[in-house]
Every structure is written in C-alpha cells, then in structure tokens.
N, C-alpha and C. Protein backbone atom coordinates (compact mmCIF):
# COMPACT_ATOMS: atom_id res chain seq x y z
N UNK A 1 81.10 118.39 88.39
CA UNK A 1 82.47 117.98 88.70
C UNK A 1 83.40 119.19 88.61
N UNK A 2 84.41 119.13 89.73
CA UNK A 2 85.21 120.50 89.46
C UNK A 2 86.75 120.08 88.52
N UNK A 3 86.74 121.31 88.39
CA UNK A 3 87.80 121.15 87.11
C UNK A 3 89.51 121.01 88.21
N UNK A 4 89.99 120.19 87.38
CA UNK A 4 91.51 120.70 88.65
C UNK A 4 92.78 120.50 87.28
N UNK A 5 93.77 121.03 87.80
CA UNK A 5 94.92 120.68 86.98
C UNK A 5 96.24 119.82 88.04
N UNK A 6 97.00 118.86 87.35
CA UNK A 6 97.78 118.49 88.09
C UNK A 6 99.04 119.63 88.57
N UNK A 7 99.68 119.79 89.20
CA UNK A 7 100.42 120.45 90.26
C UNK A 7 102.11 119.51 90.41
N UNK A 8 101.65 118.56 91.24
CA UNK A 8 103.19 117.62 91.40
C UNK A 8 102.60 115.80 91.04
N UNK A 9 103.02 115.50 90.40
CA UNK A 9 103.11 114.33 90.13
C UNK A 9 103.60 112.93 90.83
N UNK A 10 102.25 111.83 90.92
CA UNK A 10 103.12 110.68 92.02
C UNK A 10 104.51 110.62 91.77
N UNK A 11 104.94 110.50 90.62
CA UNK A 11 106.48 110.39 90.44
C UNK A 11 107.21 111.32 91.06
N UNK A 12 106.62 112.63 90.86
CA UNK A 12 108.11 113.55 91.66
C UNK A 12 107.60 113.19 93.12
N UNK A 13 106.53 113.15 93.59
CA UNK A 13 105.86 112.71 95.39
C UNK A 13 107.11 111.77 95.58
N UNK A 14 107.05 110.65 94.96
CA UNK A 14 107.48 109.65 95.59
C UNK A 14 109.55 109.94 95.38
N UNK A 15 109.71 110.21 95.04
CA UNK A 15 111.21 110.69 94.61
C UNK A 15 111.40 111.61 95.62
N UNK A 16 110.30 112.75 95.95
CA UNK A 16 111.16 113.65 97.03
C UNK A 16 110.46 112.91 98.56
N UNK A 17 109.68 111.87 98.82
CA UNK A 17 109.12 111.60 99.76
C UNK A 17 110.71 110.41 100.28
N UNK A 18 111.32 109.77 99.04
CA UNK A 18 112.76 108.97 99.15
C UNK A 18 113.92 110.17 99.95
N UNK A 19 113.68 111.33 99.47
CA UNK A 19 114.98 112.08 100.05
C UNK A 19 114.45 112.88 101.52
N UNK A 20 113.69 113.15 101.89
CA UNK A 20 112.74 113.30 103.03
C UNK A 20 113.04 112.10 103.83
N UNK A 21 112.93 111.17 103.81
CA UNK A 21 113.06 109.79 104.55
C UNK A 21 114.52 109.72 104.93
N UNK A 22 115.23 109.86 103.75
CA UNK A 22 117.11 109.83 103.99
C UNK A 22 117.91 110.39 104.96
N UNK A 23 116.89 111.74 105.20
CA UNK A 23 117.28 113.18 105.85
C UNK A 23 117.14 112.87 107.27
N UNK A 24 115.55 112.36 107.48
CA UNK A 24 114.88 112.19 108.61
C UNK A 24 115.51 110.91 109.66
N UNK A 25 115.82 110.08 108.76
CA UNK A 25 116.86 108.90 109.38
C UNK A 25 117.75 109.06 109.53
N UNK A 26 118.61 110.12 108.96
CA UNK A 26 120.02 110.32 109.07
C UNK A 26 119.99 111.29 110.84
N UNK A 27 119.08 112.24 110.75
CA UNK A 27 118.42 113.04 111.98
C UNK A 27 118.20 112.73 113.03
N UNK A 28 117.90 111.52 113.12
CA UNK A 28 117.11 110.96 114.56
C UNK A 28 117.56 109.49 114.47
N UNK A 29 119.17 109.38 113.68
CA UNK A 29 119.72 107.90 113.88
C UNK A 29 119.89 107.73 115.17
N UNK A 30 119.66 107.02 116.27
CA UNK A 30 120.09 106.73 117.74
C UNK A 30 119.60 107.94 118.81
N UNK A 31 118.06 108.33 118.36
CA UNK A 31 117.08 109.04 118.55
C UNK A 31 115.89 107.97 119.17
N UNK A 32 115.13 108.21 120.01
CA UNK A 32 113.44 107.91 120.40
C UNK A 32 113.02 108.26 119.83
N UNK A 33 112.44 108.19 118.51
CA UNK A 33 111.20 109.01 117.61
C UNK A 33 110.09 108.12 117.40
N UNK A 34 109.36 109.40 117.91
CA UNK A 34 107.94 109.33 117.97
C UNK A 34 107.11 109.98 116.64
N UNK A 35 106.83 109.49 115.66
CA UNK A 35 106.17 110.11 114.36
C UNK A 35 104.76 109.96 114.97
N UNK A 36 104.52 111.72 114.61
CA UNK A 36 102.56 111.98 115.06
C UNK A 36 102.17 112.39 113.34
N UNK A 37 101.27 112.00 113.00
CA UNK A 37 100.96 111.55 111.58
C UNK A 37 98.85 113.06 112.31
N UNK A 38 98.90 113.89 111.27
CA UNK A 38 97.92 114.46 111.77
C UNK A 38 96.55 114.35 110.92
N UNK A 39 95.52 114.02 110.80
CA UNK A 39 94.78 113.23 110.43
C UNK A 39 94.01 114.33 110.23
N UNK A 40 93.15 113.99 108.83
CA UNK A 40 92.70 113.24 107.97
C UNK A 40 94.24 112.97 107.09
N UNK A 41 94.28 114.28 106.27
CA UNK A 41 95.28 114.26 105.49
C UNK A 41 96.33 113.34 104.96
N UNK A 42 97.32 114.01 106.43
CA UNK A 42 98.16 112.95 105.99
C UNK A 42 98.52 111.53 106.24
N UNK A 43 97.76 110.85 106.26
CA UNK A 43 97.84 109.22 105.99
C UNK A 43 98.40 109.31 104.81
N UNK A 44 97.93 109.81 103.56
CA UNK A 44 98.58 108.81 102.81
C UNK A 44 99.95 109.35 102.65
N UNK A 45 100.77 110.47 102.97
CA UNK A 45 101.82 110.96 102.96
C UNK A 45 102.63 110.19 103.88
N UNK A 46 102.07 110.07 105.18
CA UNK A 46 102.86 109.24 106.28
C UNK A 46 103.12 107.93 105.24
N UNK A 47 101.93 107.37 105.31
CA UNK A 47 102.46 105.77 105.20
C UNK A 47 103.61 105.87 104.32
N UNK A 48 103.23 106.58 103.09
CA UNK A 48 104.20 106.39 102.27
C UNK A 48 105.86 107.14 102.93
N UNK A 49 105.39 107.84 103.51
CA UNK A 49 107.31 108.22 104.44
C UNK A 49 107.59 106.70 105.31
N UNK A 50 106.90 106.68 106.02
CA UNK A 50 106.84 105.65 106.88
C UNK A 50 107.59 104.42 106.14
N UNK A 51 107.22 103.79 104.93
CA UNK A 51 108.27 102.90 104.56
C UNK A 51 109.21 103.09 103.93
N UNK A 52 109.27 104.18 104.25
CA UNK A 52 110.80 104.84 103.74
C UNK A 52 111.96 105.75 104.51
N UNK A 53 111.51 105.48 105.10
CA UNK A 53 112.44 106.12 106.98
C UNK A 53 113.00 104.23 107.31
N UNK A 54 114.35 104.29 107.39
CA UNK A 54 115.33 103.04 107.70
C UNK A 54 115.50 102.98 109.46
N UNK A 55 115.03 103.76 110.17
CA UNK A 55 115.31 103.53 111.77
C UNK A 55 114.24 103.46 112.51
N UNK A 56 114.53 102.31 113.61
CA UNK A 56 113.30 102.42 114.71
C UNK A 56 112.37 103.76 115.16
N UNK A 57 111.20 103.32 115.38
CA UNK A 57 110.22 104.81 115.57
C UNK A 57 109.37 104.02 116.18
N UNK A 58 108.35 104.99 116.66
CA UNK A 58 107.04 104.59 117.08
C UNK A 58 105.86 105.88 116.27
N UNK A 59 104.34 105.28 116.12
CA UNK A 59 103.63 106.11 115.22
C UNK A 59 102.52 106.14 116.02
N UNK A 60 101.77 107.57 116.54
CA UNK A 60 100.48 107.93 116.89
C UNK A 60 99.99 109.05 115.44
N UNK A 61 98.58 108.98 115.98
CA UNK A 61 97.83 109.97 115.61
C UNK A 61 97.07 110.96 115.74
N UNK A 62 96.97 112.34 115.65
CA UNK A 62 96.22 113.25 116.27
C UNK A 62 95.21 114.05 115.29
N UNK A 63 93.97 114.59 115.35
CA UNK A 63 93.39 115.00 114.57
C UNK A 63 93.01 116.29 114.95
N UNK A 64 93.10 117.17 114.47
CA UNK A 64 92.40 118.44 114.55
C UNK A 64 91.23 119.03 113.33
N UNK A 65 90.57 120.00 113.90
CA UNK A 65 89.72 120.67 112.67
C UNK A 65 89.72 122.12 112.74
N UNK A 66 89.99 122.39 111.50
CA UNK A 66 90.28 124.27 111.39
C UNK A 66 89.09 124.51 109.93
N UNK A 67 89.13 123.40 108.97
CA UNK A 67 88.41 123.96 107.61
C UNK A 67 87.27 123.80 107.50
N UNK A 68 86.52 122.71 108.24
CA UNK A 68 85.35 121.99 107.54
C UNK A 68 85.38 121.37 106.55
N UNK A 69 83.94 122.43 105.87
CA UNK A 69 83.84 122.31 104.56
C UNK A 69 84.31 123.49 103.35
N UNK A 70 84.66 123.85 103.95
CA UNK A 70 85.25 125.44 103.67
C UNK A 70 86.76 125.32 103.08
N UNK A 71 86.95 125.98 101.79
CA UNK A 71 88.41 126.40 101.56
C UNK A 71 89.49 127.08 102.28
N UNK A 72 88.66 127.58 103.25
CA UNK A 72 89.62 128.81 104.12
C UNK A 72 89.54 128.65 105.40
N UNK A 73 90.69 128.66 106.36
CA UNK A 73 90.59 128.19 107.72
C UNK A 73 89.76 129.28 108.81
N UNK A 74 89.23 128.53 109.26
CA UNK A 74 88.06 129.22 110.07
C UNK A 74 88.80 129.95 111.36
N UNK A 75 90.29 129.69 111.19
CA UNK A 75 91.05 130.39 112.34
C UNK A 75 91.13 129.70 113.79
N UNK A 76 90.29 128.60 114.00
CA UNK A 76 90.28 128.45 115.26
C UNK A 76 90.38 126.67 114.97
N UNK A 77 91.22 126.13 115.87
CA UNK A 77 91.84 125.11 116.16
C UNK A 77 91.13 124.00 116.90
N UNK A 78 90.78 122.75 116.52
CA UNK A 78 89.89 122.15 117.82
C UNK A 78 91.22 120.79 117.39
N UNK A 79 90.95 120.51 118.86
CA UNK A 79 91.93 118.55 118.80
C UNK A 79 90.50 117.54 119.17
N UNK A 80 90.66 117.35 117.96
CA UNK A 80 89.23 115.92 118.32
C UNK A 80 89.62 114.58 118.42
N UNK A 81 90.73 114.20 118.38
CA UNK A 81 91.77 113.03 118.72
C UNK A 81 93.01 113.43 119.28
N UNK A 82 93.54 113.01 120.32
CA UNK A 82 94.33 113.23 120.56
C UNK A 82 95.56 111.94 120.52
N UNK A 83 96.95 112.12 120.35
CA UNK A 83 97.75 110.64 120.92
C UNK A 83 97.48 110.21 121.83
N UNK A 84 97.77 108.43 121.92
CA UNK A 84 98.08 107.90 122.94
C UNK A 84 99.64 107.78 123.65
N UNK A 85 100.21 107.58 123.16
CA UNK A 85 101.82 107.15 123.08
C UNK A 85 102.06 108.75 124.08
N UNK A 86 103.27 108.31 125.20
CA UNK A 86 103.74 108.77 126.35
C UNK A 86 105.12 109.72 125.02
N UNK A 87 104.95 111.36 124.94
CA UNK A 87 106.00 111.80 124.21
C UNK A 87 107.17 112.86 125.79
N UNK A 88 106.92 112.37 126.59
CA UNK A 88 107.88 112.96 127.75
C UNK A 88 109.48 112.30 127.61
N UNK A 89 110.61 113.24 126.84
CA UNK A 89 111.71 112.98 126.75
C UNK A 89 112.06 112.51 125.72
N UNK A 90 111.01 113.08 124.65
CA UNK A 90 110.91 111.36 123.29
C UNK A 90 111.50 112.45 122.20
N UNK A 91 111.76 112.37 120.86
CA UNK A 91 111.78 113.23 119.91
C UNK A 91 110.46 113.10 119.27
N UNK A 92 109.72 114.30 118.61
CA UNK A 92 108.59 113.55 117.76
C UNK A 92 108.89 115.20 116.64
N UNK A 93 108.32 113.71 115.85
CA UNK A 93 108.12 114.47 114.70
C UNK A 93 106.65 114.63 113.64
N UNK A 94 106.17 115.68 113.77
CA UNK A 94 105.10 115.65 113.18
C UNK A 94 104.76 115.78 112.21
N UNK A 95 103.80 115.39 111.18
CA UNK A 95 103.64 115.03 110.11
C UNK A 95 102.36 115.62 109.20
N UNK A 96 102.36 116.28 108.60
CA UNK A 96 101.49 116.89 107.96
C UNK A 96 101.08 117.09 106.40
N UNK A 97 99.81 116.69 106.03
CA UNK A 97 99.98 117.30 104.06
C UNK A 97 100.16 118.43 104.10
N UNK A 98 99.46 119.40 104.48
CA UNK A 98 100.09 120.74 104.07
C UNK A 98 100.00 121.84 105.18
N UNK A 99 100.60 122.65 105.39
CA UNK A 99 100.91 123.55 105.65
C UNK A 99 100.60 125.37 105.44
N UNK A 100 99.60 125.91 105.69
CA UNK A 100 98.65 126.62 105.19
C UNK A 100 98.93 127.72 106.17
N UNK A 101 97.95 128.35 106.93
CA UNK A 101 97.98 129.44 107.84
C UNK A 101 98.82 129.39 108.71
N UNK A 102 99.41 127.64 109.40
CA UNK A 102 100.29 127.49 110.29
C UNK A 102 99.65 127.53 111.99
N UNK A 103 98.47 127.72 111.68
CA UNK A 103 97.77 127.36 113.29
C UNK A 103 97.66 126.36 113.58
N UNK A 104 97.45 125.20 112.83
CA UNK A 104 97.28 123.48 113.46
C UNK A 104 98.34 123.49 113.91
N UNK A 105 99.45 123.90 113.16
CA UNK A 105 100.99 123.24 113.69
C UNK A 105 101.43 124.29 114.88
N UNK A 106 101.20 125.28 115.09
CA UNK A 106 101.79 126.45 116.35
C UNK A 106 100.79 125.60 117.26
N UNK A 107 99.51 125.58 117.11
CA UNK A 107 98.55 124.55 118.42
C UNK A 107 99.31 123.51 119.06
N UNK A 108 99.70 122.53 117.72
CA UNK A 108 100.05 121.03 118.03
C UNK A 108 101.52 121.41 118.94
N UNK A 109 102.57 122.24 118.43
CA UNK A 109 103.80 122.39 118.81
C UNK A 109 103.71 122.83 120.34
N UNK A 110 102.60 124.02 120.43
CA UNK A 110 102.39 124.28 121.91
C UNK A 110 102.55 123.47 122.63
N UNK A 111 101.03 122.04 122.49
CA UNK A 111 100.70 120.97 123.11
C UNK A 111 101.45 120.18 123.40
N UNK A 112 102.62 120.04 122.24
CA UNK A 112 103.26 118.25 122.95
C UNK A 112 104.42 119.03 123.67
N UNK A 113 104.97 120.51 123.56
CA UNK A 113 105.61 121.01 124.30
C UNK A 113 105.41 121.39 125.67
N UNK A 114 104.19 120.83 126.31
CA UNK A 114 103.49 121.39 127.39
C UNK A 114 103.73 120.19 128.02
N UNK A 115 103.70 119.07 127.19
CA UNK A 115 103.99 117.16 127.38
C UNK A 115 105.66 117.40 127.68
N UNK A 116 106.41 118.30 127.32
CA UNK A 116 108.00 118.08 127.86
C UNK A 116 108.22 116.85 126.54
N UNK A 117 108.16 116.93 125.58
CA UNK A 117 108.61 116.15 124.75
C UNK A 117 109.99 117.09 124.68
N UNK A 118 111.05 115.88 124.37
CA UNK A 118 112.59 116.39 124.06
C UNK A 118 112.67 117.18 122.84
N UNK A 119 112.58 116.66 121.58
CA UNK A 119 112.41 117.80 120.59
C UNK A 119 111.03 117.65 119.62
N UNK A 120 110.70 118.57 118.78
CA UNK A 120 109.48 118.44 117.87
C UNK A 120 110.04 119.02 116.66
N UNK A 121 109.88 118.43 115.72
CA UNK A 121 109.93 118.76 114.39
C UNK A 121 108.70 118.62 113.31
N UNK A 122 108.86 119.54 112.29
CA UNK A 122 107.69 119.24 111.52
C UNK A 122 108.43 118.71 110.18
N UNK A 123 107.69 117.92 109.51
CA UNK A 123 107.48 117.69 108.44
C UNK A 123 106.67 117.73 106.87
N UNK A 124 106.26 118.13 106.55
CA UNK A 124 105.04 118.57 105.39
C UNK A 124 105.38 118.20 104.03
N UNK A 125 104.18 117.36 103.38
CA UNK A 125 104.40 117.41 101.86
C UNK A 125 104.19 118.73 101.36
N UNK A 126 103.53 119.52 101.62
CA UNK A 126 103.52 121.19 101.11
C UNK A 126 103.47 121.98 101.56
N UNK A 127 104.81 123.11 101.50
CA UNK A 127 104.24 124.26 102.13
C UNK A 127 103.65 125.61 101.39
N UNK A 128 102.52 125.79 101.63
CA UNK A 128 101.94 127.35 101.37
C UNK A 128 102.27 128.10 102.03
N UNK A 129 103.16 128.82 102.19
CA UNK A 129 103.83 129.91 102.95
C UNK A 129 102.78 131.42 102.63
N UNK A 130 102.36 131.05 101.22
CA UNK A 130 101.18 132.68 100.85
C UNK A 130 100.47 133.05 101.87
N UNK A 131 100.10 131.92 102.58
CA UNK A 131 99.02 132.19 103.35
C UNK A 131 99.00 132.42 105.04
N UNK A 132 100.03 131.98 105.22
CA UNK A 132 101.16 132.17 106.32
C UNK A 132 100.45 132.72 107.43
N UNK A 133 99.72 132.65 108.59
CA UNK A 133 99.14 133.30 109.69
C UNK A 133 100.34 134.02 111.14
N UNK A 134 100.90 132.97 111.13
CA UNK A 134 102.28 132.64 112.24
C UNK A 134 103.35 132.38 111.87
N UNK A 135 104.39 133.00 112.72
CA UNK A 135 105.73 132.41 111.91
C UNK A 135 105.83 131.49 112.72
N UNK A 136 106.05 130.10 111.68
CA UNK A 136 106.76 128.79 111.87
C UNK A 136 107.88 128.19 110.99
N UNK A 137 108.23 127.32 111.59
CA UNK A 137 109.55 127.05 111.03
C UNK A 137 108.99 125.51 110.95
N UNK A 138 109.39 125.10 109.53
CA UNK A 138 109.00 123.75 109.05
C UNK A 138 111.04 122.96 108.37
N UNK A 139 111.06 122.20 109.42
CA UNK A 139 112.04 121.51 109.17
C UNK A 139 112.37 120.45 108.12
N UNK A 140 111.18 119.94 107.57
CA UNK A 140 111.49 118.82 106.10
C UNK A 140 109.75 119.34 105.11
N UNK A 141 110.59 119.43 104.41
CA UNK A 141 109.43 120.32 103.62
C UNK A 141 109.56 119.37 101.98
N UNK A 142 108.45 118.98 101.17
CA UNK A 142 108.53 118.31 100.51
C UNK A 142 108.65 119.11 99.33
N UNK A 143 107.53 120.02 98.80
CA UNK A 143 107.16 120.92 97.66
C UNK A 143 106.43 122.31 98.82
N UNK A 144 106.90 123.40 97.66
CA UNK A 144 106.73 124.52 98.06
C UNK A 144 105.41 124.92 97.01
N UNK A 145 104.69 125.15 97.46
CA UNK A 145 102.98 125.54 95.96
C UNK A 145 102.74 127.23 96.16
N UNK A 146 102.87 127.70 95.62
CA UNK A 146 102.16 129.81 96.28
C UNK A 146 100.97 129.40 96.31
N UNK A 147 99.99 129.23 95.35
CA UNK A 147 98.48 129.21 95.58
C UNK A 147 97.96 128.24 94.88
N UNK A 148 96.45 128.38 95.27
CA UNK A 148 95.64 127.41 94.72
C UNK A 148 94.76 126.35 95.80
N UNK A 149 93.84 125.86 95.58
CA UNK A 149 93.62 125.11 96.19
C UNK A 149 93.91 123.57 96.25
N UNK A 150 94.14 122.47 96.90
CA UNK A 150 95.39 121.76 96.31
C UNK A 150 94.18 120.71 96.83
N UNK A 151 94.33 119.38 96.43
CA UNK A 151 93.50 118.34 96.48
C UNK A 151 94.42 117.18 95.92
N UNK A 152 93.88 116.08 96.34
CA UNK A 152 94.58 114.96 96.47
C UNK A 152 96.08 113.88 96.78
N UNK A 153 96.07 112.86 96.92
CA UNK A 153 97.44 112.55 97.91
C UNK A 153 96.68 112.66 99.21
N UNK A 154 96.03 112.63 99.17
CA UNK A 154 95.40 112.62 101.20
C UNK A 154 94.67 114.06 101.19
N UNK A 155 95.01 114.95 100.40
CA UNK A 155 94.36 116.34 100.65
C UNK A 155 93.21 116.33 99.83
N UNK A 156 92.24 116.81 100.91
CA UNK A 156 90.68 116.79 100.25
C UNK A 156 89.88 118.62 99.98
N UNK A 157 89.13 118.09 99.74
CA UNK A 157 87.71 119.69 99.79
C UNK A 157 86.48 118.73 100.24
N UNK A 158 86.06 119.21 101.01
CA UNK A 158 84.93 118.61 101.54
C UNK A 158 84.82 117.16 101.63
N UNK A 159 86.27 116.24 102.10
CA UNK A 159 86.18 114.87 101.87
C UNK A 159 86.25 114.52 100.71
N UNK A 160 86.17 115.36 99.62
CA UNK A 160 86.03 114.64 98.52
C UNK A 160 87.56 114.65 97.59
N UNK A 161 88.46 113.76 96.87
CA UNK A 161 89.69 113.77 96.34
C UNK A 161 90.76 113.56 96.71
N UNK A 162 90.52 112.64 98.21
CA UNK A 162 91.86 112.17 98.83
C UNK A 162 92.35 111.24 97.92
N UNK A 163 91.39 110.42 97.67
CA UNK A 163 91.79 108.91 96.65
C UNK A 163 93.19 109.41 95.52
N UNK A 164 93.16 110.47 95.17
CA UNK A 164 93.88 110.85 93.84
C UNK A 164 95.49 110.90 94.02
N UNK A 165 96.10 109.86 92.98
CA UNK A 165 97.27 109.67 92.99
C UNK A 165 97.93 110.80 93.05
N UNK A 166 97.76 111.98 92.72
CA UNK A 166 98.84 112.92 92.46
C UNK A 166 98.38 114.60 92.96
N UNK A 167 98.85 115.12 93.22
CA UNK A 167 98.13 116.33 93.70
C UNK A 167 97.45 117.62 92.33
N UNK A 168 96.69 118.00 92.96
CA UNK A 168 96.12 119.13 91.73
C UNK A 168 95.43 120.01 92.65
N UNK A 169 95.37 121.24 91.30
CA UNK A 169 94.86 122.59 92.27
C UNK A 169 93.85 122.61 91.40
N UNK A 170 92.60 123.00 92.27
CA UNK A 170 91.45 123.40 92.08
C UNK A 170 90.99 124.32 91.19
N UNK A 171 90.37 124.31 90.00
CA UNK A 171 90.29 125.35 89.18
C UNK A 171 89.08 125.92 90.08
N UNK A 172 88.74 127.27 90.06
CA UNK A 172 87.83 128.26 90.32
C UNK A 172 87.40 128.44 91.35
N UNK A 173 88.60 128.07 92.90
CA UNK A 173 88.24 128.13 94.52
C UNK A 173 89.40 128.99 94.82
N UNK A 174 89.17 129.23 95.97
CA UNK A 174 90.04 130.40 96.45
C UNK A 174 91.05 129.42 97.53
C-alpha cells in the first residue's frame, strides 16, 4: 500500500467548489453554456460543481489519454471520446481535476476552437503550474499544489484512489 498524506480537505473542496460555482454563474448568466467535463478525472469534481452552478447549461464529455499508468505525461495527447453536443456559437467551459503540463487542455482548446465555439474557458480543481509544458491561461482555478503526486477526488495513479474523499499526495512518486 502506498503511503499518501492529505493535501486539501473535502471541507475546504467543497467550500471553494461553492465559490467557483458563484463566479461561473455570475459569468455566463444569459450565456449558452456548454460544460465539457474531461474524463476519467473529473467526474467527481464536475458533479459536484454541477450542483452548484444556479443557471441553465448543457453537459458533454470528452476523454483523452496522456499518462497511462505512468506518473509523468507521456507528452502526446490522444481523444478517445469525443462530445456529442453541437458547440458552434455556444460558450463552453471545460472542466478538469488537474492541470499539469497543460497539453490536454492546449489540444482540447485547439479542437472545440476549430468547432467555432463562441468562447472556451477552463476550469480546474488544481493547478500545477511546476510542471507547466505550455503557456495556458486557466480561468477558475480551485487550489494551486507546486508538487507531488496528487490522488483522489476523481484523481487516480493507475486507476487506483479516485474513491477518496479528499485529495493527497503520494509519498515516494515523482
């Protein structure tokens, strides 16, 4: 079993996931928003924004793979799901646990920008900026972490530690 220490706590999650929601509704009040939720991850981050955003939306999902099984991104981007939902003229906002090298999200931003979506924004429960590949610009940002390897809340290592209420960093991984 690997060792981990807690990091952010469901309690502070859910307290800054309330002011994230406030922001995002206040943003796209009398807006088309389209929330793309990017999979595995963040499910459980979405849902939990998701009932906490007060204005009409619509919700797809898209999946990509950069890690495997691996701590460290393999650099290269695949979309193995893509949305269904029509984003031509729409706002969307995308949704992510974390935020790492910044290639899923420069990929995804390319893509729905190639769709003529009206605007794209990101969202993230964490950003790792340490690790930073690309400059991106992340518009609702939940917690800021420098390092570590981070697990649970939807964020896994090899599938394993999404289940876990609260986030923690990995003792002895890179």
């Amino acid at each position: 079993m690997q060792e981990k220490e807690i990091v952010i706590s469901r309690a502070e999650i859910s307290g800054r996931i309330k002011e994230l929601a406030k922001e995002i509704s206040s943003d796209y009040r009398n807006c088309n928003l389209i929330v793309v939720g990017v999979l595995k991850g963040a499910f459980v981050f979405l849902a939990d924004l998701l009932r906490e955003i007060d204005i009409p939306l619509e919700v797809d999902f898209v999946r990509l793979a950069s890690y495997g099984a691996d701590t460290v991104s393999s650099g290269e981007v695949r979309l193995s799901n893509d949305i269904e939902l029509e984003i031509v003229g729409k706002d969307v906002l995308i949704v992510e646990d974390i935020v790492d090298t910044g290639l899923s999200l420069v990929f995804l931003r390319k893509l729905f920008a190639g769709r003529n979506a009206k605007s794209i924004r990101i969202c993230t429960l964490i950003d790792k900026k340490e690790r930073r590949q690309v400059e991106l610009e992340i518009d609702y940002t939940g917690f800021e972490i420098e390092n570590g390897f981070l697990v649970g809340y939807g964020l896994d290592f090899a599938e394993q530690h999404r289940h876990l209420p609260d986030v923690y960093r990995l003792k002895n991984q890179t």
